[in-house]
Protein backbone atom coordinates (compact mmCIF):
# COMPACT_ATOMS: atom_id res chain seq x y z
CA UNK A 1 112.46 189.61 79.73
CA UNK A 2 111.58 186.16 80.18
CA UNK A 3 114.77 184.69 78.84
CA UNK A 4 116.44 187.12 81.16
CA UNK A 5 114.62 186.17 84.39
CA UNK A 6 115.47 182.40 82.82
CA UNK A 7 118.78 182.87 83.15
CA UNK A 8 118.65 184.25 86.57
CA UNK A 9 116.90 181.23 88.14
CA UNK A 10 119.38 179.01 86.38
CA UNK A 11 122.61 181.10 87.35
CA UNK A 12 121.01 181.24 90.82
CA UNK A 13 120.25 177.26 90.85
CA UNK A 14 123.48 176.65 89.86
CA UNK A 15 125.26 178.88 92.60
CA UNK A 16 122.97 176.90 95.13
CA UNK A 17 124.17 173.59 93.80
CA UNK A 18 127.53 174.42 94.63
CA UNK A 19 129.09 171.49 96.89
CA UNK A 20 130.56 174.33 99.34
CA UNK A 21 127.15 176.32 99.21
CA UNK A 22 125.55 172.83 100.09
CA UNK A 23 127.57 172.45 102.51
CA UNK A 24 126.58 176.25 104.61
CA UNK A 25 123.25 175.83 104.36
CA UNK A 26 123.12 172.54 105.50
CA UNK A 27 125.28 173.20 108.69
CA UNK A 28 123.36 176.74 108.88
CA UNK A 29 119.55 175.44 109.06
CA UNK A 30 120.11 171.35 109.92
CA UNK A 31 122.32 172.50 112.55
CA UNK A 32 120.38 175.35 114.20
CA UNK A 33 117.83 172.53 114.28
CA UNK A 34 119.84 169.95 116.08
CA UNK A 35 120.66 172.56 118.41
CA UNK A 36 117.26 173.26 119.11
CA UNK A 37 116.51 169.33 119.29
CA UNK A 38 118.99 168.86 121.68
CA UNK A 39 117.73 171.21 124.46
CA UNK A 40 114.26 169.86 124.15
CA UNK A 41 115.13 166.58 124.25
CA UNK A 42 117.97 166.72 127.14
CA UNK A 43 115.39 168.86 129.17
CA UNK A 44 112.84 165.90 128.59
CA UNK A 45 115.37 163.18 129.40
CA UNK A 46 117.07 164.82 132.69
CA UNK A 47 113.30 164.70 133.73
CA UNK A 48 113.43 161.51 133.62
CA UNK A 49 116.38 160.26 134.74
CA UNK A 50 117.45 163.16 136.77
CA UNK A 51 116.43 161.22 140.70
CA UNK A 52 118.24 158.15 138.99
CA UNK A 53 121.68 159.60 137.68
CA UNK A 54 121.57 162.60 140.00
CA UNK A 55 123.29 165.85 139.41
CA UNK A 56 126.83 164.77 140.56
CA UNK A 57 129.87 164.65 137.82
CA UNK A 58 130.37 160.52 138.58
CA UNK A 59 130.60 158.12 136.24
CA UNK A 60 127.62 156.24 134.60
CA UNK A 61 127.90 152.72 134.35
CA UNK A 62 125.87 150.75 131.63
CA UNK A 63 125.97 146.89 131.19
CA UNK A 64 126.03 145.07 127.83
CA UNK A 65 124.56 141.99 126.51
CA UNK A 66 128.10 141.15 124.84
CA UNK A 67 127.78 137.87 122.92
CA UNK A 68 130.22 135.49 122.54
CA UNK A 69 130.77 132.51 120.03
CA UNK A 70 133.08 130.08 119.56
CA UNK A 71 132.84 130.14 115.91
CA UNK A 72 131.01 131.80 112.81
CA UNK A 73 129.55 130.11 110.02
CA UNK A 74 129.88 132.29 106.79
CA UNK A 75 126.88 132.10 104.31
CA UNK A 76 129.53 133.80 101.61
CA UNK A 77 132.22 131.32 101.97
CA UNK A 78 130.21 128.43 103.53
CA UNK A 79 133.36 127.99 106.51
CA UNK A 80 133.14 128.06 110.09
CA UNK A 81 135.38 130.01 111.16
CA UNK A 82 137.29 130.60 114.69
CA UNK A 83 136.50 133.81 116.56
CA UNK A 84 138.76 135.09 118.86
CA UNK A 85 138.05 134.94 122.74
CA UNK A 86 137.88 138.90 122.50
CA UNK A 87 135.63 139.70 119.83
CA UNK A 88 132.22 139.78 121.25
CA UNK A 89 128.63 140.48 119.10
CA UNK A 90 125.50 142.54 119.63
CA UNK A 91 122.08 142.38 117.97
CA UNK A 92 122.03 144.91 115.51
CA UNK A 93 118.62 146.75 117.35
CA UNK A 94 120.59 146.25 121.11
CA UNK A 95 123.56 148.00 119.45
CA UNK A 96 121.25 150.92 118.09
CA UNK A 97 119.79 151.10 121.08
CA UNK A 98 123.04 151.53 123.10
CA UNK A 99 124.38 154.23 120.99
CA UNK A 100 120.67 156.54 121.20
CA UNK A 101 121.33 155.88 124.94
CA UNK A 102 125.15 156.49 125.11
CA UNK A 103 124.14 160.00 122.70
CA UNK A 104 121.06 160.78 125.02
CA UNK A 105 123.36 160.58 128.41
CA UNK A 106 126.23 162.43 126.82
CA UNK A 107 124.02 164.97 125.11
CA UNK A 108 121.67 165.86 128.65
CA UNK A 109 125.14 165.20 130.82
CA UNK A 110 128.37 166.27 128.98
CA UNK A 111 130.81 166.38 131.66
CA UNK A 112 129.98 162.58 132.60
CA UNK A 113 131.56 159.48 131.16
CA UNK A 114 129.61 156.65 129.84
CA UNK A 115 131.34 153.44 131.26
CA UNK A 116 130.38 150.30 129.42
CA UNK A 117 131.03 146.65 131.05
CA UNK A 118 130.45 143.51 129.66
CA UNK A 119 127.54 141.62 131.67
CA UNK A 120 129.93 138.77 132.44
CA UNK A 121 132.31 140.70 134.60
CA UNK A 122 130.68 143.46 135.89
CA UNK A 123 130.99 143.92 139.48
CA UNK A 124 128.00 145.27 141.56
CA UNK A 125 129.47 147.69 143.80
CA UNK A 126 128.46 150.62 141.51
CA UNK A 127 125.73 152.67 142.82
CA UNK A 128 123.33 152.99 140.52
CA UNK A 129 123.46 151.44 136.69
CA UNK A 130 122.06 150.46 133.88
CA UNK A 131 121.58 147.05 132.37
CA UNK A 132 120.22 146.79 129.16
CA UNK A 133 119.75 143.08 127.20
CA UNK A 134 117.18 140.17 128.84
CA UNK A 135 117.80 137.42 130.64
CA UNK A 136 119.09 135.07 127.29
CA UNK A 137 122.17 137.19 126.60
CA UNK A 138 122.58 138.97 129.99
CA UNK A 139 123.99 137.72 133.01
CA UNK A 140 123.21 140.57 135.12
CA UNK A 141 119.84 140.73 133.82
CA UNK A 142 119.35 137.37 134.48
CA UNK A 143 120.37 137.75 138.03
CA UNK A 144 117.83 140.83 138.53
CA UNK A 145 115.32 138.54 137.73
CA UNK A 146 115.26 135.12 138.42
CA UNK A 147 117.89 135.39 141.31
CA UNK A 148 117.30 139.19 142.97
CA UNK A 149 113.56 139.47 142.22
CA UNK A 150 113.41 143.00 141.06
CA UNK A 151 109.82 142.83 139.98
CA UNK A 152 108.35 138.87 141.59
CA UNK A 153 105.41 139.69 139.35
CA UNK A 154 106.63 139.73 136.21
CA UNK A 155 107.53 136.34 134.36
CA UNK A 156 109.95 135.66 131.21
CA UNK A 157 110.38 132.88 129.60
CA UNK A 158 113.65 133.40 127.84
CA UNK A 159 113.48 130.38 125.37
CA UNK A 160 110.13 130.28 124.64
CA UNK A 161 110.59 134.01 124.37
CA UNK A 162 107.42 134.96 125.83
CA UNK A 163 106.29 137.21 129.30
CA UNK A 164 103.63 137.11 131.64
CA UNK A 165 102.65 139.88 133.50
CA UNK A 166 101.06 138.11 137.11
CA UNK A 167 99.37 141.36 138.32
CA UNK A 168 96.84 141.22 135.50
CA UNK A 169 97.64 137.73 133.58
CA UNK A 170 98.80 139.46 130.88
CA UNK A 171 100.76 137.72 127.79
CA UNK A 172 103.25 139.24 125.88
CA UNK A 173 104.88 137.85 122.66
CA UNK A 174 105.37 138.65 119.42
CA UNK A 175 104.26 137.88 115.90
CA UNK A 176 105.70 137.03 113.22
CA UNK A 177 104.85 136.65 109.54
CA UNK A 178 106.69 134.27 107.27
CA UNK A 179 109.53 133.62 109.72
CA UNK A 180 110.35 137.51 110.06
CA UNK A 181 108.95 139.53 113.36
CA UNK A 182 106.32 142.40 112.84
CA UNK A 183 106.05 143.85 116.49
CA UNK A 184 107.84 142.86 119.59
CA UNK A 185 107.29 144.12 123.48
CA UNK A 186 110.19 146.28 125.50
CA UNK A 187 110.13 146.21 128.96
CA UNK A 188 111.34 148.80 131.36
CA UNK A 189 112.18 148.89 135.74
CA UNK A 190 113.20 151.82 137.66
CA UNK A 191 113.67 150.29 141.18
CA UNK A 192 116.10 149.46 143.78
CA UNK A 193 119.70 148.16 143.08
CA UNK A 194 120.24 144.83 145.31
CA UNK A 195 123.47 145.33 145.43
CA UNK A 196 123.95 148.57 146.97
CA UNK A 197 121.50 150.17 149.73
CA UNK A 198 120.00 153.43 148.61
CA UNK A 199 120.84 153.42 145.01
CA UNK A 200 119.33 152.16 141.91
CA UNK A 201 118.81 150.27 139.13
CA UNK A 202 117.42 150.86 135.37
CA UNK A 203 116.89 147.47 133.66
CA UNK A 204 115.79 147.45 130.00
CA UNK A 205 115.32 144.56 127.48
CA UNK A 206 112.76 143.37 124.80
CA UNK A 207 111.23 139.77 124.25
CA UNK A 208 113.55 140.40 121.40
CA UNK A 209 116.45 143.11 120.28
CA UNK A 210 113.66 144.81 118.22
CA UNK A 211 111.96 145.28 121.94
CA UNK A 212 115.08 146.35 123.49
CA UNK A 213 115.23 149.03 120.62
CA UNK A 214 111.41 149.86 121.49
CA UNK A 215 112.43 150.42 125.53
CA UNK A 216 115.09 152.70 125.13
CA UNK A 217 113.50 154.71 122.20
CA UNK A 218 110.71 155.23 124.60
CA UNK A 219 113.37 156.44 127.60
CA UNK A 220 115.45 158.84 125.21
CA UNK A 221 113.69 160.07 122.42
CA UNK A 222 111.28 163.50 122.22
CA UNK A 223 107.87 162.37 122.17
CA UNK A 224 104.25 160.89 123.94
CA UNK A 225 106.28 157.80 125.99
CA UNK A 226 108.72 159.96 127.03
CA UNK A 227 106.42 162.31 128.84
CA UNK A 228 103.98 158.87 130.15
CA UNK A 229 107.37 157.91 131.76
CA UNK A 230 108.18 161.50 133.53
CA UNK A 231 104.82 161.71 134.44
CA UNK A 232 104.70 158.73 136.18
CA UNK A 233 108.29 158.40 137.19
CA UNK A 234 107.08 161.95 138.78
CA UNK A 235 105.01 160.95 141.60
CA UNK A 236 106.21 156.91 142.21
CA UNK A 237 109.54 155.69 143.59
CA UNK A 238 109.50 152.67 140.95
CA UNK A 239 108.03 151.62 137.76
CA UNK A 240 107.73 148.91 135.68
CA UNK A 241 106.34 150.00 131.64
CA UNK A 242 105.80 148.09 128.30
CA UNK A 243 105.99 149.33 124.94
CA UNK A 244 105.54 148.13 121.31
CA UNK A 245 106.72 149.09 118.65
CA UNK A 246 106.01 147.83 114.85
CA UNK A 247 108.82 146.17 113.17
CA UNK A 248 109.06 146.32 109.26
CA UNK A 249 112.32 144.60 107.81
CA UNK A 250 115.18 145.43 110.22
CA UNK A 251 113.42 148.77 111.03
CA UNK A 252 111.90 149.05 114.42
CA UNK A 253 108.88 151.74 114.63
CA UNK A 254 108.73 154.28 117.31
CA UNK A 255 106.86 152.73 120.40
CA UNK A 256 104.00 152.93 122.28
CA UNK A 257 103.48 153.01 125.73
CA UNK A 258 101.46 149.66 126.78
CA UNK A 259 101.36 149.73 130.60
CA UNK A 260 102.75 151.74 133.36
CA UNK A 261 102.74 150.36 136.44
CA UNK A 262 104.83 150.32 140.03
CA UNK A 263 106.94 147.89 140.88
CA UNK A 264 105.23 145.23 142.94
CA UNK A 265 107.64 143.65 145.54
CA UNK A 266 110.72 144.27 146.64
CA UNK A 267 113.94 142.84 145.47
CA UNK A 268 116.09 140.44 147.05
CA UNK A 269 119.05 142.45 148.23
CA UNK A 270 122.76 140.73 148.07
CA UNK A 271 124.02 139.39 151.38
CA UNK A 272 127.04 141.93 150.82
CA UNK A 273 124.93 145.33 149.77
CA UNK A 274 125.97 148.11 151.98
């Protein structure tokens, strides 16, 4: 009897082990899950973002922190070596970042298309956008801050790679052990778009890519900052938030919601904003 019921398991292991079998169960129970996933999470996001991107069927335009570089020194071949005008480089956390965000948008509003634009040549007379990437490898992020004002209380020192938050002298940086970070800051605004009356702008960047990773973790993914952003978002106008998140090798932890705050003064609105 015990051989017999032996044999059973193994036949029944074996059957299980099958590549197409594998394959059914996989799509049956992982997928029912992702289903699931995805209306909790879209339902969480469209909270969010819903007064920002509106209910409309318009495009949604997001600006990039494109790098470019002359040329590329290979550790493998020890050459520089020329890089064409049009290939451009992102940080490997800015570029997992973009695609959670790009996934999260598509996911909570299918029947919109994602429009990216390099920072360089993007034209402000969208309505409202998103720019994600600081001040160092963003022109239009640059321009938000030191030029339009978005937030006058908030300070960031893009080459010492450090910010100061004036409305409570707060310091944010990150550490490092052995040459290699192990937590950096993300930094988040919801406020008004300078260059066009009534609209708005989302502006998201980290001291470093690992913080840029942190921010948009925190405004797409199913969990504690989420909600502390629709909560807040809920009953203010603006808002300016921090989060941290742990960095081990190139993995960035999930973050942590630092500060939540509104936006203190008003931008500096372009000369031509109608």
């Amino acid at each position: 009897m015990l051989l017999v019921l032996t044999n059973f398991i193994d036949s029944l292991m074996d059957f299980l082990s099958a590549p197409f079998v594998e394959a059914f169960l996989t799509a049956t129970f992982i997928g029912s899950g992702a289903v699931l996933k995805k209306k909790v999470d879209t339902k969480a996001f469209k909270n969010l973002w819903g007064k920002f991107l509106g209910e409309s069927d318009s495009e949604i335009h997001v600006v990039l922190p494109l790098i470019r570089q002359k040329t590329l020194f290979s550790e493998i071949t020890n050459k520089q070596s020329k890089i064409p005008n049009n290939v451009l480089f992102l940080p490997y956390d800015e570029a997992l970042g973009i695609q959670l965000l790009k996934d999260a948008i598509e996911k909570a509003y299918p029947k919109r298309k994602v429009i990216f634009h390099d920072s360089r040549n993007f034209v402000g007379d969208h309505k409202s956008f998103i720019c994600v990437g600081g001040p160092a490898v963003n022109v239009v992020s640059r321009d938000l801050l030191l030029t339009r004002k978005i937030d006058a209380k908030f300070k960031m020192d893009f080459l010492g790679r450090f910010a100061v938050d004036e409305v409570d002298e707060s310091l944010y940086k990150t550490n490092t052990l052995k040459g290699s970070i192990t937590d950096d800051y993300g930094f988040i605004f919801f406020t008004q778009n300078p260059y066009h009356k009534g609209s708005c702008v989302c502006l998201v960047f980290g001291i470093w890519s690992h913080g840029t990773y942190s921010a948009v973790q925190a405004l797409c993914q199913k969990g504690k900052p989420l909600k502390e952003l629709v909560r807040y978002l809920k009953d203010n106008k603006s808002l300016f938030a921090v989060t941290k998140s742990t960095v081990r090798g190139m993995v960035t932890g999930f973050p942590s919601v630092e500060k939540l705050r509104k936006i203190e003064a008003h931008c500096q609105a372009s000369a031509d904003s109608t």
